[in-house]
C-alpha atoms as a PDB file:
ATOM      1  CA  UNK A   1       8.472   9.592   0.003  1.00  0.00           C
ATOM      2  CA  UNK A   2       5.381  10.558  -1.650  1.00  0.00           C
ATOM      3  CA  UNK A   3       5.612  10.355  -5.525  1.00  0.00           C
ATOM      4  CA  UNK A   4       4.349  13.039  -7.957  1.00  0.00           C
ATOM      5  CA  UNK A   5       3.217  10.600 -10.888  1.00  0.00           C
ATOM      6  CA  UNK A   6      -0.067  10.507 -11.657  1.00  0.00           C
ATOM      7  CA  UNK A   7      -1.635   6.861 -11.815  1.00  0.00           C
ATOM      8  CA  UNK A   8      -4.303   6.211 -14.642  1.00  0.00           C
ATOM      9  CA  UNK A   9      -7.201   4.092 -14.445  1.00  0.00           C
ATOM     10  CA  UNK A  10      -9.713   3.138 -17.028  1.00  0.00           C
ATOM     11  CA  UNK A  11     -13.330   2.686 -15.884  1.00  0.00           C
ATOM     12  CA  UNK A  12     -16.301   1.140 -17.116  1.00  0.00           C
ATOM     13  CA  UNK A  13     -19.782   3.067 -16.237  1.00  0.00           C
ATOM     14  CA  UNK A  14     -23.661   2.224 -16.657  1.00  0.00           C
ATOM     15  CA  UNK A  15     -24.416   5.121 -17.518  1.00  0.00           C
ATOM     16  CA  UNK A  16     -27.877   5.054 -16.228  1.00  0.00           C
ATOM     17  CA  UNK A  17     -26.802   4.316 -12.676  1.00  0.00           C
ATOM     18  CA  UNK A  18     -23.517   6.302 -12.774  1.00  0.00           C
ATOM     19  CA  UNK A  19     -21.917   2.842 -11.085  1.00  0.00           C
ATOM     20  CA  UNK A  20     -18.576   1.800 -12.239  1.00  0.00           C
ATOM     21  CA  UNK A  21     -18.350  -1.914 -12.623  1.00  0.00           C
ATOM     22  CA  UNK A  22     -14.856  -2.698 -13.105  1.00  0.00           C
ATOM     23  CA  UNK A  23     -11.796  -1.037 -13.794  1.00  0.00           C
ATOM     24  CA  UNK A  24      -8.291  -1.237 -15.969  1.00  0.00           C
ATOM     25  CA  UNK A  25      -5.599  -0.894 -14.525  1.00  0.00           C
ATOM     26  CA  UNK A  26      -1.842  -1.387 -14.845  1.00  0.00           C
ATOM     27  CA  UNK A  27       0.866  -3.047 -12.526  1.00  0.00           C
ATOM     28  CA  UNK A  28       1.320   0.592 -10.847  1.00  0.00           C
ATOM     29  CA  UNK A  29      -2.273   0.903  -9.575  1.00  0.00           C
ATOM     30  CA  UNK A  30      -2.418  -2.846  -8.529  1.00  0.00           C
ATOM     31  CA  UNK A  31       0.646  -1.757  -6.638  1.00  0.00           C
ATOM     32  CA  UNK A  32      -0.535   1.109  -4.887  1.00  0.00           C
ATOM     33  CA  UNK A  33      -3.691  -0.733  -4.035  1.00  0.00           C
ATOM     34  CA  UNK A  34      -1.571  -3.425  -2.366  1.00  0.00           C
ATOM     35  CA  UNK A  35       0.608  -1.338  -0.347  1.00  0.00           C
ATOM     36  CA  UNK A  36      -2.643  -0.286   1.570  1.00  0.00           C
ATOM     37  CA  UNK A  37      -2.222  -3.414   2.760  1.00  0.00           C
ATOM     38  CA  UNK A  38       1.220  -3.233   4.164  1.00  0.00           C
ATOM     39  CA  UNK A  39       0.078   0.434   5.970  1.00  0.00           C
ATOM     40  CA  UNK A  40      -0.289  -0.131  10.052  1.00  0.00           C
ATOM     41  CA  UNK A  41      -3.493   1.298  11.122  1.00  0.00           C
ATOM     42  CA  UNK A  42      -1.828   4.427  12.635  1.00  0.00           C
ATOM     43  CA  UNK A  43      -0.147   5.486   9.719  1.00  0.00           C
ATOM     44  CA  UNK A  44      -3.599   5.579   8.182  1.00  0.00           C
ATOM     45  CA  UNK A  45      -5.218   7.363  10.597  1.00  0.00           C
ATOM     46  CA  UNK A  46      -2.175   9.793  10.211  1.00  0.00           C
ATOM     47  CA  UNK A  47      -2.808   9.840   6.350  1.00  0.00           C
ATOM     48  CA  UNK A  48      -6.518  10.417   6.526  1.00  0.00           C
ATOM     49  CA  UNK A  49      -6.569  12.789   9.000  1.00  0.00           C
ATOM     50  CA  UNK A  50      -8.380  11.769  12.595  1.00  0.00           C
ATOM     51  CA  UNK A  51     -10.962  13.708  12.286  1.00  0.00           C
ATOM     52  CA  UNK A  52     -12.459  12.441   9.206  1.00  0.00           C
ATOM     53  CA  UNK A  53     -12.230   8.977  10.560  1.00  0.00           C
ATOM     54  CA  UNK A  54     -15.019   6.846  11.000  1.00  0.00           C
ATOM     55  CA  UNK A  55     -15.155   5.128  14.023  1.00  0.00           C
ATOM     56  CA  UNK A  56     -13.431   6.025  17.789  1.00  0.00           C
ATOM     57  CA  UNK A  57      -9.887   4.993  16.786  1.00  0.00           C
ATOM     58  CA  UNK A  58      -9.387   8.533  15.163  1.00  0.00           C
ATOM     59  CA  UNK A  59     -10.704   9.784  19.118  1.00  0.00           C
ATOM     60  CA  UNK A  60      -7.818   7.060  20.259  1.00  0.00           C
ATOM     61  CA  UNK A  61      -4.914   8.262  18.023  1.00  0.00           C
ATOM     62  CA  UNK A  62      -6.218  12.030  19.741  1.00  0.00           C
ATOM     63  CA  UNK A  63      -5.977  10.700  22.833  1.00  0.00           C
ATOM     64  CA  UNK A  64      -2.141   9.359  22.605  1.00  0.00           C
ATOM     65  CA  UNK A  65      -1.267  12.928  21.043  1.00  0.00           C
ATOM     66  CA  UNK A  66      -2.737  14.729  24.349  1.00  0.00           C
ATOM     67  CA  UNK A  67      -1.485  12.215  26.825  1.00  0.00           C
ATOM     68  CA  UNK A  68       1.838  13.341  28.894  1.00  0.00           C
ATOM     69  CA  UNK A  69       5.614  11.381  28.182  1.00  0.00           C
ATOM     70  CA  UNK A  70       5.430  10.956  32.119  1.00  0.00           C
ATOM     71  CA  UNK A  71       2.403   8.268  31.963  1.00  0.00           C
ATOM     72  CA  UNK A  72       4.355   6.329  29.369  1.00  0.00           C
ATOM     73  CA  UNK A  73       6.752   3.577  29.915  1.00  0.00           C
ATOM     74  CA  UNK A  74      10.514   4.356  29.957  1.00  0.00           C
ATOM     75  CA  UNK A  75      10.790   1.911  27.060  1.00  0.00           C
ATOM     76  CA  UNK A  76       7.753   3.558  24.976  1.00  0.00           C
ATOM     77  CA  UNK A  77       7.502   6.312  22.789  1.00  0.00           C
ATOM     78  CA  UNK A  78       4.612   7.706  21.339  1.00  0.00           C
ATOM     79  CA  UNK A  79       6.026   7.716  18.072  1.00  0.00           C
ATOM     80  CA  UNK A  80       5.966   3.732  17.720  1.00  0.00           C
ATOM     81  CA  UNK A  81       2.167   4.425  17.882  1.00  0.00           C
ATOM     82  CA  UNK A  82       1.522   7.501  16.039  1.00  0.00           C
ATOM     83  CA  UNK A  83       4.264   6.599  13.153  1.00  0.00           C
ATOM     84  CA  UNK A  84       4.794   3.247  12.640  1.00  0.00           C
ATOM     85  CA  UNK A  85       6.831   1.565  10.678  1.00  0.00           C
ATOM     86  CA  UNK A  86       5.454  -1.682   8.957  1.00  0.00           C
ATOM     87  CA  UNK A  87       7.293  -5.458   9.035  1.00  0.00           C
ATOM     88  CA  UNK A  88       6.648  -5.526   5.331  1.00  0.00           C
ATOM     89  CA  UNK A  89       9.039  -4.446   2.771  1.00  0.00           C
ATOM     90  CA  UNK A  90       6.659  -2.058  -0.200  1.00  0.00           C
ATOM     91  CA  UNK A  91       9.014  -1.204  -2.917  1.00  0.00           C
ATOM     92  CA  UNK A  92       6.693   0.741  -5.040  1.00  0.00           C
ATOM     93  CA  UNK A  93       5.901   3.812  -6.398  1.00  0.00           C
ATOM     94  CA  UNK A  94       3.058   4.235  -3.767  1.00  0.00           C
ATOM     95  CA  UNK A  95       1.397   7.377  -3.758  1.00  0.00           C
ATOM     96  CA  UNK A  96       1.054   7.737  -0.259  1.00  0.00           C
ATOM     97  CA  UNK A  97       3.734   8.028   2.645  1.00  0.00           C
ATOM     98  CA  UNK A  98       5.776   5.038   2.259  1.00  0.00           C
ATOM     99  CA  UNK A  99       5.869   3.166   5.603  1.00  0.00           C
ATOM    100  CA  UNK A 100       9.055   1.959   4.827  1.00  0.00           C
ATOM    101  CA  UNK A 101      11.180   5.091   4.532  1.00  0.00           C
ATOM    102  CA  UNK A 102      11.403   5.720   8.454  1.00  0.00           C
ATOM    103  CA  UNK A 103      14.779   5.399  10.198  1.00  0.00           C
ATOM    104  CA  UNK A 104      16.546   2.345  11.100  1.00  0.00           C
ATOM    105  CA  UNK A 105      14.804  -0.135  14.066  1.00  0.00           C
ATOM    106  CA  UNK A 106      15.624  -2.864  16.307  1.00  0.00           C
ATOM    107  CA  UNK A 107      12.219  -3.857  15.705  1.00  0.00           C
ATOM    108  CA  UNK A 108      12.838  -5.533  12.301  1.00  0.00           C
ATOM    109  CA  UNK A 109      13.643  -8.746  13.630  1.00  0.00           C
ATOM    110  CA  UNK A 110      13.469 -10.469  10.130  1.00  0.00           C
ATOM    111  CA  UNK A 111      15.994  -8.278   8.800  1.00  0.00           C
ATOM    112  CA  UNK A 112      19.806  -9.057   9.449  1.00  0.00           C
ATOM    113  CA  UNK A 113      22.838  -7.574   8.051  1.00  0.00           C
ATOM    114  CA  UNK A 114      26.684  -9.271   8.052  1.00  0.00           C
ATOM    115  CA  UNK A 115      29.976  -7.827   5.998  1.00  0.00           C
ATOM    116  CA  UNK A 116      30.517  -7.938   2.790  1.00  0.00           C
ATOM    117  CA  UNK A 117      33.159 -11.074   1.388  1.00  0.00           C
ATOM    118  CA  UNK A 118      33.023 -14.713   0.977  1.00  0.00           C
ATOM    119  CA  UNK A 119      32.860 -15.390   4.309  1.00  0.00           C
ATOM    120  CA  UNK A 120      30.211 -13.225   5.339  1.00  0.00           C
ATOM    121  CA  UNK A 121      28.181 -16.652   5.522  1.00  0.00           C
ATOM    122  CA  UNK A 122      30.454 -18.035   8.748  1.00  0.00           C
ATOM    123  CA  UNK A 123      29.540 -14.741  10.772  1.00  0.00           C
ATOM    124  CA  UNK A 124      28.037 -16.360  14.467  1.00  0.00           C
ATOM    125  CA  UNK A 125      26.654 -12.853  15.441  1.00  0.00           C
ATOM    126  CA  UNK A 126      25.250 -11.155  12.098  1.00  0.00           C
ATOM    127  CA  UNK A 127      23.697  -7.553  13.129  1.00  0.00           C
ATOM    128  CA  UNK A 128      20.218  -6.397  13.050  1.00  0.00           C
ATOM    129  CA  UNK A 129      21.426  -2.823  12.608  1.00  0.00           C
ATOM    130  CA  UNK A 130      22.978  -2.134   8.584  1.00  0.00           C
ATOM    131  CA  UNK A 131      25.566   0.575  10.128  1.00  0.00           C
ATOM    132  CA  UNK A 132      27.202  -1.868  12.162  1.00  0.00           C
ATOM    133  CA  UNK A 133      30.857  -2.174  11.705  1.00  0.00           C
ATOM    134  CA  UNK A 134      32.920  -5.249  11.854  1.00  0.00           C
ATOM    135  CA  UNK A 135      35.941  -4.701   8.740  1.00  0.00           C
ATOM    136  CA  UNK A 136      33.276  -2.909   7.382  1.00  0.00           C
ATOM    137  CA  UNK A 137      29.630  -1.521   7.366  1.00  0.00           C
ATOM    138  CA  UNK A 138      27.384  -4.763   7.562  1.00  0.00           C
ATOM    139  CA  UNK A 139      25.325  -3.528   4.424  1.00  0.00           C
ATOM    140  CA  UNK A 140      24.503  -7.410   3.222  1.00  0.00           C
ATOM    141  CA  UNK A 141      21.349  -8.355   4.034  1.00  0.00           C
ATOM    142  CA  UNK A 142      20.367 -11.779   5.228  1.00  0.00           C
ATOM    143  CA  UNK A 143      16.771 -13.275   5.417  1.00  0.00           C
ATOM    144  CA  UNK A 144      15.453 -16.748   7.351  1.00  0.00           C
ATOM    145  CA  UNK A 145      14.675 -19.419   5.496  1.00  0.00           C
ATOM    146  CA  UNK A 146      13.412 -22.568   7.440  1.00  0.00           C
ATOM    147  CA  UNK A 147      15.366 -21.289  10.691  1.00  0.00           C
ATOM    148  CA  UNK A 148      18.553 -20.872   8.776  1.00  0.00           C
ATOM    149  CA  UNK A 149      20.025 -17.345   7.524  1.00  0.00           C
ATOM    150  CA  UNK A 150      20.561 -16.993   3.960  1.00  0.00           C
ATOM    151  CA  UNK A 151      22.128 -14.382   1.793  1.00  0.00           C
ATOM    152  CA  UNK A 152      19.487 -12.224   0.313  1.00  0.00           C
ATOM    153  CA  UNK A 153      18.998 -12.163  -3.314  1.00  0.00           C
ATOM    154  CA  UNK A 154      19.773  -9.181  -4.500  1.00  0.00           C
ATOM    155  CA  UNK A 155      16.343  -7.982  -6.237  1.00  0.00           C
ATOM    156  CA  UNK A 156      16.125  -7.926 -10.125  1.00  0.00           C
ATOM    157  CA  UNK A 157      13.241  -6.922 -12.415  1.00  0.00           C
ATOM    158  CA  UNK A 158      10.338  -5.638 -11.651  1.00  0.00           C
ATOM    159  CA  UNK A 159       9.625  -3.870  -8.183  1.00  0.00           C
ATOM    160  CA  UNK A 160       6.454  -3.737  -6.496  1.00  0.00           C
ATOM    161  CA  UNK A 161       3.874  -6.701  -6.037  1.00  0.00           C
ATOM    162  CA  UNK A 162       2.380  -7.924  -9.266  1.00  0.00           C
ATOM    163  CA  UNK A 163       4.176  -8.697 -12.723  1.00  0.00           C
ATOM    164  CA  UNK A 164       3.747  -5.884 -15.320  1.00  0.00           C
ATOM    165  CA  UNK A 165       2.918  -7.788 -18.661  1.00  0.00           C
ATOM    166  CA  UNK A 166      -0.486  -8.339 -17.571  1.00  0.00           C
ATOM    167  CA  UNK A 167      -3.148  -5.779 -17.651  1.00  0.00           C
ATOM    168  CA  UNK A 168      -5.703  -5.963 -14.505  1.00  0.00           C
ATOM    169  CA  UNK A 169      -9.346  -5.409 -13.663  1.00  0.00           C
ATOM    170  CA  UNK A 170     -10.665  -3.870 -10.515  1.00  0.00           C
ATOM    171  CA  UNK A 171     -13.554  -3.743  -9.252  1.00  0.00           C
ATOM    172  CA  UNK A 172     -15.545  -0.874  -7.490  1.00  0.00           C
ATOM    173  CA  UNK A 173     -14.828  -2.123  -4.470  1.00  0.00           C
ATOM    174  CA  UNK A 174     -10.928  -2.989  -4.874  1.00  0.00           C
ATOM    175  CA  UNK A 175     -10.981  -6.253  -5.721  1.00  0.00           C
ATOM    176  CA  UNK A 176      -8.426  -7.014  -8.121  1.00  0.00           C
ATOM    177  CA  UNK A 177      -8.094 -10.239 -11.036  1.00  0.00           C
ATOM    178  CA  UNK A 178      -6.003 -10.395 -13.877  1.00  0.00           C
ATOM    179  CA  UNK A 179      -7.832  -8.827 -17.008  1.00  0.00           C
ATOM    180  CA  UNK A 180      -8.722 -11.350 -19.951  1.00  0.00           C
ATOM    181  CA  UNK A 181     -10.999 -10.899 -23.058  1.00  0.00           C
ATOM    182  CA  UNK A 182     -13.103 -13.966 -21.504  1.00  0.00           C
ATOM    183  CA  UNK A 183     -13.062 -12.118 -17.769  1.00  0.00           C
ATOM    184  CA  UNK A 184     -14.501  -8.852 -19.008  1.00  0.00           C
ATOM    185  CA  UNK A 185     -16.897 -10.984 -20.996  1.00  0.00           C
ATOM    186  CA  UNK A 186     -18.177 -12.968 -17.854  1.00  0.00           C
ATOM    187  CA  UNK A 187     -18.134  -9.678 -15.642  1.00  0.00           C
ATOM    188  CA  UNK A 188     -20.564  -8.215 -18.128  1.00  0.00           C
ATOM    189  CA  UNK A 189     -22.896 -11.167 -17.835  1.00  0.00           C
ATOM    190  CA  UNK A 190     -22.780 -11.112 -14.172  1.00  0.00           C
ATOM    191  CA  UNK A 191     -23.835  -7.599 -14.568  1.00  0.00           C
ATOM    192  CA  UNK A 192     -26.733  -8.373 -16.626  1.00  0.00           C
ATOM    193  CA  UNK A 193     -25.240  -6.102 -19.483  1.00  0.00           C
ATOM    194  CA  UNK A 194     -26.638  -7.071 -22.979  1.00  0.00           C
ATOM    195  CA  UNK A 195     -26.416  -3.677 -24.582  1.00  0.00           C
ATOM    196  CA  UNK A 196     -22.830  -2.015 -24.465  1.00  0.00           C
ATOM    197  CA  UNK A 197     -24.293   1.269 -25.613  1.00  0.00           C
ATOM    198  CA  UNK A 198     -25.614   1.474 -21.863  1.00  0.00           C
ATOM    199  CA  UNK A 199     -21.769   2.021 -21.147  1.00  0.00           C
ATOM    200  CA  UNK A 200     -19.624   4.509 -21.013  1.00  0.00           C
ATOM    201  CA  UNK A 201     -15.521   4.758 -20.759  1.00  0.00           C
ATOM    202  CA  UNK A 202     -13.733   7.240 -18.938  1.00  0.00           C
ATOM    203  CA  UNK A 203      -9.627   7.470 -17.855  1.00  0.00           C
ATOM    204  CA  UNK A 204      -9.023   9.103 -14.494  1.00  0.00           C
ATOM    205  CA  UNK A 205      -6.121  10.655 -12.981  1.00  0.00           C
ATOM    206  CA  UNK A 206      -5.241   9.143  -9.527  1.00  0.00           C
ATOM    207  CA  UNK A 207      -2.534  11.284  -7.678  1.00  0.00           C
ATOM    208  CA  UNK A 208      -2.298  11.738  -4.069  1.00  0.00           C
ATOM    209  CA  UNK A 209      -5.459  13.440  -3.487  1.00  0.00           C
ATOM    210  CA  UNK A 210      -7.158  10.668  -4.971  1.00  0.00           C
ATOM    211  CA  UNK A 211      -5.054   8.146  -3.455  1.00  0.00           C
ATOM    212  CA  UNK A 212      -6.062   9.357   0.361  1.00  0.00           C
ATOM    213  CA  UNK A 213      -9.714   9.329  -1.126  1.00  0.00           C
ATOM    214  CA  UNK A 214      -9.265   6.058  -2.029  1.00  0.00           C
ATOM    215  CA  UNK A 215      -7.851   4.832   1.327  1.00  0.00           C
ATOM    216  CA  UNK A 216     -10.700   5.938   3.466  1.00  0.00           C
ATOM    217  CA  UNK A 217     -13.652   5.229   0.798  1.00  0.00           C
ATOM    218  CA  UNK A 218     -11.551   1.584   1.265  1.00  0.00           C
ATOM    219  CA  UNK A 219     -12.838   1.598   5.382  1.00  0.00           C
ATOM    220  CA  UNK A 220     -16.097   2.818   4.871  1.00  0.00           C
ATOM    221  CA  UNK A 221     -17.635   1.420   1.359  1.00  0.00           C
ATOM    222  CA  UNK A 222     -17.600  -1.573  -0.650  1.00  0.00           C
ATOM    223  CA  UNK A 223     -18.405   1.076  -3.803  1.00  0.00           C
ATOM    224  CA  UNK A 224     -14.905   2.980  -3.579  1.00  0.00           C
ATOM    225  CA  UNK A 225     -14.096   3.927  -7.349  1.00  0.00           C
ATOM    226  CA  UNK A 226     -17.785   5.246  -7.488  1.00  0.00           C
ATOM    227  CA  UNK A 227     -17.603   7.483  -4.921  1.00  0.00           C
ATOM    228  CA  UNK A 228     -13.948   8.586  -5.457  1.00  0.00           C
ATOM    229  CA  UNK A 229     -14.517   9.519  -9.278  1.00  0.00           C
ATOM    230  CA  UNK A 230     -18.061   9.532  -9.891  1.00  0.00           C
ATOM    231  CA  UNK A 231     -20.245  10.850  -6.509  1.00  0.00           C
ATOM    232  CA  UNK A 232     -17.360  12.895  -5.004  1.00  0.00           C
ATOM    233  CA  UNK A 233     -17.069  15.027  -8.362  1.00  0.00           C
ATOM    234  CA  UNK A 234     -20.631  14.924  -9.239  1.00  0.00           C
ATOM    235  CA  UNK A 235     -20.906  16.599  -5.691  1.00  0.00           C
ATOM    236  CA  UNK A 236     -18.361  19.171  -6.551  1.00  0.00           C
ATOM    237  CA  UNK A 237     -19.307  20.105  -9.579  1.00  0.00           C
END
């Protein structure tokens, strides 16, 4: 599902260099930048196109497109390669493709399901697949805990990764830390800023263009919100 919302982000610029330092950002960016995390690598490649990666594993992910069915195990499908599916769970209003809105698979070993009722807990054999019928559809999911299967708590609040009453700062190269008046302070002294006139403010948009822009600046830079919304445009422009 890939969402139409625009993200916002707040950045901080020398001016004289045209470098952000740090940026503000909400629980909805912090998100997003987290669920890169949950991406397998052939999902990004898929997402950033193979030909603008950096690297041979774009020339790999080629490679697998080309090759025939017949060289392929009987048990293997190029699609577990070219579109995975990741083990963790992003529920999030990620920008990009989420990885978690593929099909059902046996591969999701942590993930059980049993029937709904009271005595959905006795079940010897609970099912790995949620369509599964026994009285009825096995839609309750279970999860381990210390070898043992456990009902799932239903999820309440928030969704995503990070709490949203707390602003955040990140930094040009997508390091993220909970924003305080004392952490911008000490960021600014690690900076060696002791005029704030040398700084300038500026709120970006970050959609889905900006999004993939961000992913691969993430692989090749340690300067990503620079060159997504400062060099890149400069270049356009």
């Amino acid at each position: 599902m890939v969402s139409n919302n625009k993200l916002t982000l707040k950045l901080l610029i020398e001016k004289e260099s045209q470098k952000v330092l740090f940026a503000e950002a909400g629980k909805d960016v912090v998100d997003f930048l987290f669920s890169l995390l949950a991406m397998p690598i052939g999902s990004v490649i898929k997402l950033i196109t193979k030909e603008s990666m950096t690297g041979c594993l774009g020339a790999t992910y080629g490679s697998l497109e080309q090759l025939d069915d017949t060289y392929l195990l009987s048990s293997q499908t190029k699609s577990n390669l070219l579109n995975p599916t990741s083990s963790t769970k992003v529920s999030t209003n990620a920008l990009l493709l989420s990885v978690t809105d593929a099909p059902y698979s046996c591969d999701k070993l942590n993930e059980y399901y049993t029937c709904p009722g009271k005595d959905s807990y006795h079940l010897s054999s609970p099912s790995y697949n949620p369509q599964h019928i026994c009285r009825k559809k096995m839609t309750v999911e279970l999860g381990f805990v210390e070898g043992s299967i456990v009902k799932k708590e239903e999820e309440k609040g928030e969704k995503g990764f990070v709490k949203g009453v707390v602003t955040y700062n990140v930094m040009d190269d997508l390091s993220v830390m909970p924003m305080s008046t004392i952490s911008s302070v000490t960021l600014l002294n690690q900076f060696g800023i002791k005029d704030l006139s040398t700084l300038q403010e500026k709120t970006v948009r970050l959609g889905l263009p900006e999004g993939l822009e961000l992913l691969k600046a993430s692989l090749q830079s340690k300067n990503v919100l620079t060159d997504v919304f400062l060099t890149k445009k400069k270049r356009k422009a």
